[in-house]
Protein backbone atom coordinates (compact mmCIF):
# COMPACT_ATOMS: atom_id res chain seq x y z
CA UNK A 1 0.00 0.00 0.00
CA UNK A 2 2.71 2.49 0.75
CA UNK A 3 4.52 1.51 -2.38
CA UNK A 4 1.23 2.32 -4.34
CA UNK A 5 1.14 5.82 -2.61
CA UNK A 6 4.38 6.80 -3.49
CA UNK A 7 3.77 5.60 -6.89
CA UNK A 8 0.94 7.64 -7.64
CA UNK A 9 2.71 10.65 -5.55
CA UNK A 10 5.30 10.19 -8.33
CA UNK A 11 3.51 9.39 -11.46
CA UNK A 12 0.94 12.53 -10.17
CA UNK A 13 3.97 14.83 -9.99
CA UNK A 14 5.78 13.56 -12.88
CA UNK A 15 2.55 14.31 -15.36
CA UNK A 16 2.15 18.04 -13.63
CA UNK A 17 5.54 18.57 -13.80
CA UNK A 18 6.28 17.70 -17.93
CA UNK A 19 2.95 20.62 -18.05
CA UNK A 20 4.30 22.86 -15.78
CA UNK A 21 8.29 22.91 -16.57
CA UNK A 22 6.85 23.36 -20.72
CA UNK A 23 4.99 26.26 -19.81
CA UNK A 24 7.53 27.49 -17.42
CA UNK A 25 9.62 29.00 -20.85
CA UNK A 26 6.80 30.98 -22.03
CA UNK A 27 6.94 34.69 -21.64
CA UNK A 28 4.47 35.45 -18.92
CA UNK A 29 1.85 37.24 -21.13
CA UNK A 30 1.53 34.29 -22.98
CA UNK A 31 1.61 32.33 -19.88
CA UNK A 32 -1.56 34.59 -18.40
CA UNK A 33 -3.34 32.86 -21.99
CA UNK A 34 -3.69 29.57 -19.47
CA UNK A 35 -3.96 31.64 -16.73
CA UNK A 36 -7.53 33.81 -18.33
CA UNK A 37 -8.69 29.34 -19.16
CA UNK A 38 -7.54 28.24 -15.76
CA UNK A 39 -9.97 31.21 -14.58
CA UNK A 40 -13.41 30.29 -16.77
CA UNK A 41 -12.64 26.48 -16.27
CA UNK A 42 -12.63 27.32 -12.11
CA UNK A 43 -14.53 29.89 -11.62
CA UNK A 44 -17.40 29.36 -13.54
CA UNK A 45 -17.31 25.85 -14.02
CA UNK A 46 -15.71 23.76 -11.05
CA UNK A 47 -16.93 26.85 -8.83
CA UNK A 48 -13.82 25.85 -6.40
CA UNK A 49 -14.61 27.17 -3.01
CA UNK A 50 -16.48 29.66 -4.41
CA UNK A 51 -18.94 29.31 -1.16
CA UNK A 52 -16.30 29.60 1.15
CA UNK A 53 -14.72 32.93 -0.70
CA UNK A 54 -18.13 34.06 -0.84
CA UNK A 55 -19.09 33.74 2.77
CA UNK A 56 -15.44 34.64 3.73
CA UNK A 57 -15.68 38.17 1.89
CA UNK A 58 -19.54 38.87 3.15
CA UNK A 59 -18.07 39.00 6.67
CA UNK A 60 -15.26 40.41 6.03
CA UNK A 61 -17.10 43.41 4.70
CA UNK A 62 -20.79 43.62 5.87
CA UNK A 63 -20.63 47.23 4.22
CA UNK A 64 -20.03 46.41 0.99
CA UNK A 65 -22.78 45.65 -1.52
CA UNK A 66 -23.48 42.23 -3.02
CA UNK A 67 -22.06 44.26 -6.55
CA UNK A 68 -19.31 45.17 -5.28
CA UNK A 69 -18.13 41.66 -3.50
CA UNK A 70 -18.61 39.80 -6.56
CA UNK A 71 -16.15 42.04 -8.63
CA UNK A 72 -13.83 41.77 -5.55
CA UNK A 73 -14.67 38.10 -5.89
CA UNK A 74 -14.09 37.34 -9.77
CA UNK A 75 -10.56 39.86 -9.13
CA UNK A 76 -9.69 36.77 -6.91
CA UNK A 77 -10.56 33.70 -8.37
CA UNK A 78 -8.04 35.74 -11.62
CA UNK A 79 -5.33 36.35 -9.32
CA UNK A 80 -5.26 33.31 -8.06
CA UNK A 81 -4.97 32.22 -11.42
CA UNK A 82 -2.08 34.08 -12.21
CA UNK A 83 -0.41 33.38 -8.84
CA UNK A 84 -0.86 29.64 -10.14
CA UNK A 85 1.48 30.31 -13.59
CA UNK A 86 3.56 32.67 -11.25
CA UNK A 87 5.01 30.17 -9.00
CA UNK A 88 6.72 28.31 -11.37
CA UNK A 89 7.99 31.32 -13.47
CA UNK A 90 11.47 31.71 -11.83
CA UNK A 91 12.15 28.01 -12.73
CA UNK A 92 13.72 29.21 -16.03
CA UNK A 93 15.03 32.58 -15.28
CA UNK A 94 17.96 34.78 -13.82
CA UNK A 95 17.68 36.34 -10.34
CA UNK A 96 18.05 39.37 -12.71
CA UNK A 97 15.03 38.71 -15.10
CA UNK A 98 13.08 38.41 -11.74
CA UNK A 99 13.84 41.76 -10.90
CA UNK A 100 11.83 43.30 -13.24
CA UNK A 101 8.91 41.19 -11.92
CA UNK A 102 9.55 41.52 -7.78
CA UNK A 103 11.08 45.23 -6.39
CA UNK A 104 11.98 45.93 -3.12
CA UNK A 105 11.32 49.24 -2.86
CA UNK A 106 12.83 50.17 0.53
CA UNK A 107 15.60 47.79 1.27
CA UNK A 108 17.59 50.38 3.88
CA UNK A 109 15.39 49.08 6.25
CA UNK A 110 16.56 45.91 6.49
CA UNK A 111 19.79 47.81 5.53
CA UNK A 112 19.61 50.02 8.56
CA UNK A 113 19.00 46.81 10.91
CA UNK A 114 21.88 44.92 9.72
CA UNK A 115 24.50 47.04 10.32
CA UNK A 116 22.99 47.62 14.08
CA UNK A 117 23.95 43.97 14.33
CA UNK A 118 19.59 43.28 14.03
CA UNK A 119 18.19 39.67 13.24
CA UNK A 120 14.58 40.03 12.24
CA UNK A 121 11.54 38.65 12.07
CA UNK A 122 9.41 39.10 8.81
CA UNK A 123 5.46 38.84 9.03
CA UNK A 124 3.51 38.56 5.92
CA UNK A 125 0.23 36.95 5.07
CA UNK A 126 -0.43 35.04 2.08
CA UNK A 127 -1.53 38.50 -0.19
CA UNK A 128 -0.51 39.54 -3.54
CA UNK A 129 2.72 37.25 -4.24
CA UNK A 130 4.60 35.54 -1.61
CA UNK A 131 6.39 32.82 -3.51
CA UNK A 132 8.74 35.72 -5.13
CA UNK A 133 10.15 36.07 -1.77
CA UNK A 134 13.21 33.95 -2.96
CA UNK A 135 14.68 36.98 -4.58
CA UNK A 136 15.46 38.38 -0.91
CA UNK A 137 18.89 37.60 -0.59
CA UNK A 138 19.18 39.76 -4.14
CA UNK A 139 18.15 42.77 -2.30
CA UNK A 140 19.06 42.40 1.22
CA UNK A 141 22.82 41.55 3.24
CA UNK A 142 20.66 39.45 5.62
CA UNK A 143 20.76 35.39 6.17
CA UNK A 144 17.43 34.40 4.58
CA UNK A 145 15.05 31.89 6.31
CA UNK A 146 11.71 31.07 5.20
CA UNK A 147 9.75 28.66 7.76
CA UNK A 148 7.76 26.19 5.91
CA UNK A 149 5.08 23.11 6.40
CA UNK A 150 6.55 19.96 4.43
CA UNK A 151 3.62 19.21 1.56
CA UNK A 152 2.50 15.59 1.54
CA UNK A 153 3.58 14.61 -1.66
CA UNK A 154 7.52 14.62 -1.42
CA UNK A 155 8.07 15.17 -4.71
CA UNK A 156 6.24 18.57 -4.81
CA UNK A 157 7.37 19.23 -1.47
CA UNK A 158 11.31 19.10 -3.21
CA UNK A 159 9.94 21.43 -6.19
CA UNK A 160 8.40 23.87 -4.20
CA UNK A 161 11.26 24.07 -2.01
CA UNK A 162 13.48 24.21 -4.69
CA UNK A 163 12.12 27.49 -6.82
CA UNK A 164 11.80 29.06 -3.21
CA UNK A 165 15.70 28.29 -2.65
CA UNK A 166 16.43 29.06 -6.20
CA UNK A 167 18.26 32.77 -5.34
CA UNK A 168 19.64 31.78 -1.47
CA UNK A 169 16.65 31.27 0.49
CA UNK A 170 17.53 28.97 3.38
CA UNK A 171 13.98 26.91 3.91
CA UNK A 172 13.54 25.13 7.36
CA UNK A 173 10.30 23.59 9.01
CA UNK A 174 8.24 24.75 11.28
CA UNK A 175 9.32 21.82 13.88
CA UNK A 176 12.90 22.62 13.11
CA UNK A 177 12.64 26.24 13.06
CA UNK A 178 13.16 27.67 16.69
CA UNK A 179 16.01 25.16 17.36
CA UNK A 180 17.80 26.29 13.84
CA UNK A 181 17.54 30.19 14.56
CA UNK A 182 19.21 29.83 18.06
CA UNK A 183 22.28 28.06 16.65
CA UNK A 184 21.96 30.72 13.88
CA UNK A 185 22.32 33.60 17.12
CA UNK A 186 24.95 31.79 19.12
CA UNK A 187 27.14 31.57 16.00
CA UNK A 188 26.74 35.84 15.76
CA UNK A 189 24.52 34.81 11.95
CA UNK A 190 22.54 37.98 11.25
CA UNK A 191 19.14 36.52 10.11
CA UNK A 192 15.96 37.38 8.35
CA UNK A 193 13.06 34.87 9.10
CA UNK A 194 9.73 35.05 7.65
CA UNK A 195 6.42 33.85 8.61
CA UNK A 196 2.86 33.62 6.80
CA UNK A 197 0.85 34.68 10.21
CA UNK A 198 -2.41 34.12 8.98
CA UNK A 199 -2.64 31.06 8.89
CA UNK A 200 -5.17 29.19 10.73
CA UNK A 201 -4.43 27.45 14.25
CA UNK A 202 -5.19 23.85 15.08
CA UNK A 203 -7.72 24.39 17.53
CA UNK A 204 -5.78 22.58 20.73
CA UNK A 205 -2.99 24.91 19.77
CA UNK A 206 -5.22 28.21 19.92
CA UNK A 207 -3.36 30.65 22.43
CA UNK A 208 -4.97 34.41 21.37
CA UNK A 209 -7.95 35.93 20.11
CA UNK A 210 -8.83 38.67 18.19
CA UNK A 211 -10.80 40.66 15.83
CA UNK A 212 -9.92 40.63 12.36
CA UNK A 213 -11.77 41.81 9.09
CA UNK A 214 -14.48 41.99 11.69
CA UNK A 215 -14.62 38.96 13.26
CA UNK A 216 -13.54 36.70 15.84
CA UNK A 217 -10.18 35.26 14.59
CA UNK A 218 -7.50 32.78 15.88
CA UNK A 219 -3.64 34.08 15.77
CA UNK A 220 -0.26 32.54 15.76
CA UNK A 221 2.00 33.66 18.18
CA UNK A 222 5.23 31.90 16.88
CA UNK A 223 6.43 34.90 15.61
CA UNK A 224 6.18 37.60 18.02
CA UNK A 225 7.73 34.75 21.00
CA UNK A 226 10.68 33.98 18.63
CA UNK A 227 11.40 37.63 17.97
CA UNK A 228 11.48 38.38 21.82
CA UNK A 229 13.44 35.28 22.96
CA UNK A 230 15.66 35.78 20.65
CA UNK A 231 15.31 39.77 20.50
CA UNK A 232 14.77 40.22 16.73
CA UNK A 233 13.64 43.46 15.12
CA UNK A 234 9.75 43.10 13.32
CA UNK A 235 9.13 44.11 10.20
CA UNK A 236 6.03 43.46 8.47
CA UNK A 237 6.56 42.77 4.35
CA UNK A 238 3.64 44.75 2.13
CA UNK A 239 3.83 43.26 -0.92
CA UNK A 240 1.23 45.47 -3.65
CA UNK A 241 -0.06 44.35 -6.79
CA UNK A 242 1.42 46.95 -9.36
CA UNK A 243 0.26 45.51 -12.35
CA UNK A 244 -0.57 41.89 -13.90
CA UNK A 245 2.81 39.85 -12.85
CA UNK A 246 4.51 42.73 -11.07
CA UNK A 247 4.77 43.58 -7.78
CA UNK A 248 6.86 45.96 -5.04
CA UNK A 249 7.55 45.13 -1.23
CA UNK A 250 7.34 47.61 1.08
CA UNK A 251 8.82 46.92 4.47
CA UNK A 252 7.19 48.42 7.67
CA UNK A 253 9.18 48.23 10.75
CA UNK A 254 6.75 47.30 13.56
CA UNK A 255 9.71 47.53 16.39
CA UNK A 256 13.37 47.40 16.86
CA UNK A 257 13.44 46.37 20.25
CA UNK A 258 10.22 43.84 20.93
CA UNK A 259 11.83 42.88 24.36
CA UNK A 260 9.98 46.26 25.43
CA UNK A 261 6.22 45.34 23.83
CA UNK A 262 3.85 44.24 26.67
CA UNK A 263 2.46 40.92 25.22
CA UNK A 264 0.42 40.12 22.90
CA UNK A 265 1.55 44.08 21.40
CA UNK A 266 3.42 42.31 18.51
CA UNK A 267 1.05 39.98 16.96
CA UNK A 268 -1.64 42.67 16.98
CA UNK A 269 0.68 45.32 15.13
CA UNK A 270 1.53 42.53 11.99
CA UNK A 271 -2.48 41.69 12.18
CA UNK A 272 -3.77 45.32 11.90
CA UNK A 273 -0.76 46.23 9.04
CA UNK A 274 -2.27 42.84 6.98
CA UNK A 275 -5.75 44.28 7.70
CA UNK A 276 -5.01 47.45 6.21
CA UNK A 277 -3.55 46.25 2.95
CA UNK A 278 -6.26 43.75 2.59
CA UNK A 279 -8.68 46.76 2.90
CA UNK A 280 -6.67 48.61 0.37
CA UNK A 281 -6.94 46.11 -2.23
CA UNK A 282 -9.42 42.85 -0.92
CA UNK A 283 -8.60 40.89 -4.00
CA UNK A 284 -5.15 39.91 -4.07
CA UNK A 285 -5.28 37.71 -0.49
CA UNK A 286 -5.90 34.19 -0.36
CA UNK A 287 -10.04 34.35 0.12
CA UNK A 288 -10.32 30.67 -0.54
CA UNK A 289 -8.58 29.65 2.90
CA UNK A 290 -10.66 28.30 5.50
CA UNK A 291 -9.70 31.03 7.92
CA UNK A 292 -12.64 31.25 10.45
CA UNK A 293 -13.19 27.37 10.49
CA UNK A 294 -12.84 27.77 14.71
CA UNK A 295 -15.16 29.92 16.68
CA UNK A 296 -14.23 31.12 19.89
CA UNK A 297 -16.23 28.83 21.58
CA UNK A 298 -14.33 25.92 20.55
CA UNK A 299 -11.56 26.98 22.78
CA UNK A 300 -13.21 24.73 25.66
């Protein structure tokens, strides 16, 4: 049975792949063709999650007419198209060609931090395009972590990691994370770790509460502990959607010193900054996740 599984986890990848690595070469307006069929096929044929986007947005913005949600909506289920052709683009291309795709636009931040002898912490949700992240190293003097889940399918899971490592992106799991960051401080490393925060909790592992897009909503608070334990500067990464496959990064330093924030001060700084660029543009975050699948009720 286990032998199948891997089988089929091969043979699955192995088909996607040939697709994906043929398309990769394409020059991404050609490669937004797919993406504008990817969109009709899902959106107005599978429907995917379209309930769950749908009730998602209607909370998130009870002042908003139905008109209004369903362009925000159709925006979406697009982008998330694109993001889909997006991933893979860097397979085939210089850190240079990615450049013109992915601009930090205020690196002395980071800049500024590093030569104070800073580590940091960077919070981000899953908005606009967070799989160009790789390019970091390009732009920054800073040792470049990026926490990850391990996908099911290992052969994915290797891909995946692999286009996200491309440029000098050190990747690390979550398990292995804290552990790999403290050897990182005691060997004088200057680091830059970054963490999709909103992400839901497993409900046993539900610590804080608090209102977000205006509702009762679950938060990590791995990255506002690591940041104080190991006193690591905050800065929370805006990443805007410029144009169709371009974006800029904006980093927003949310405190030097978080040794001095009472608790709990952290996490709600990164949650309010992702609230406002959600409410500046709704349609490039990830809608389809299952966010509010706890209520606060569950906590017993």
């Amino acid at each position: 049975m286990v032998i199948f599984a891997r089988y089929m986890q091969r043979f699955t990848f192995s088909i996607a792949y040939i697709f994906l690595w043929t398309i990769a070469w394409l020059p991404l307006r050609i490669q937004f063709i797919f993406s504008d069929i990817f969109f009709l096929i899902i959106y107005y044929v599978a429907g995917y999650r379209k309930k769950i986007v749908r009730e998602n947005l209607r909370r998130s913005f009870p002042e908003k007419e139905t008109r209004e949600l369903r362009k925000i909506e159709r925006q979406f289920y697009l982008h998330l198209c694109d993001s889909f052709v997006e991933w893979m683009y860097p397979l085939h291309r210089s850190a240079a060609a990615m450049k013109n795709h992915y601009t930090v636009v205020n690196p002395e931040v980071l800049h500024q931090l590093y030569q104070k002898g800073k580590s940091v912490v960077g919070i981000l949700g899953h908005y606009a395009n967070w799989e160009y992240l790789s390019l970091l190293p390009v732009y920054i003097d800073h040792k470049v972590w990026a926490i990850h889940k391990p996908l099911k399918n290992r052969f994915f899971n290797q891909l995946i990691n692999g286009l996200r490592s491309k440029f000098g992106v050190q990747m690390v799991t979550v398990k292995e994370s804290f552990r790999t960051l403290i050897e990182e401080s005691q060997k004088g490393e200057k680091t830059l770790t970054y963490f999709l925060s909103d992400q839901s909790p497993q409900r046993s592992k539900i610590k804080y509460w608090t209102n977000f897009l205006n509702q009762d909503t679950p938060i990590f608070l791995g990255a506002e502990q690591i940041a104080t334990k190991l006193d690591m500067a905050v800065v929370f990464f805006d990443c805007r959607k410029i144009s169709r496959g371009k974006y800029e990064l904006h980093f927003e330093l949310l405190t030097e010193n978080p040794r001095t924030c009472a608790p709990n001060e952290i996490t709600e700084l990164h949650v309010r900054a992702l609230e406002k660029a959600i409410r500046r543009d709704p349609a490039w975050w990830l809608w389809s996740h299952r966010r509010w699948k706890h209520v606060r009720e569950d906590e017993g």
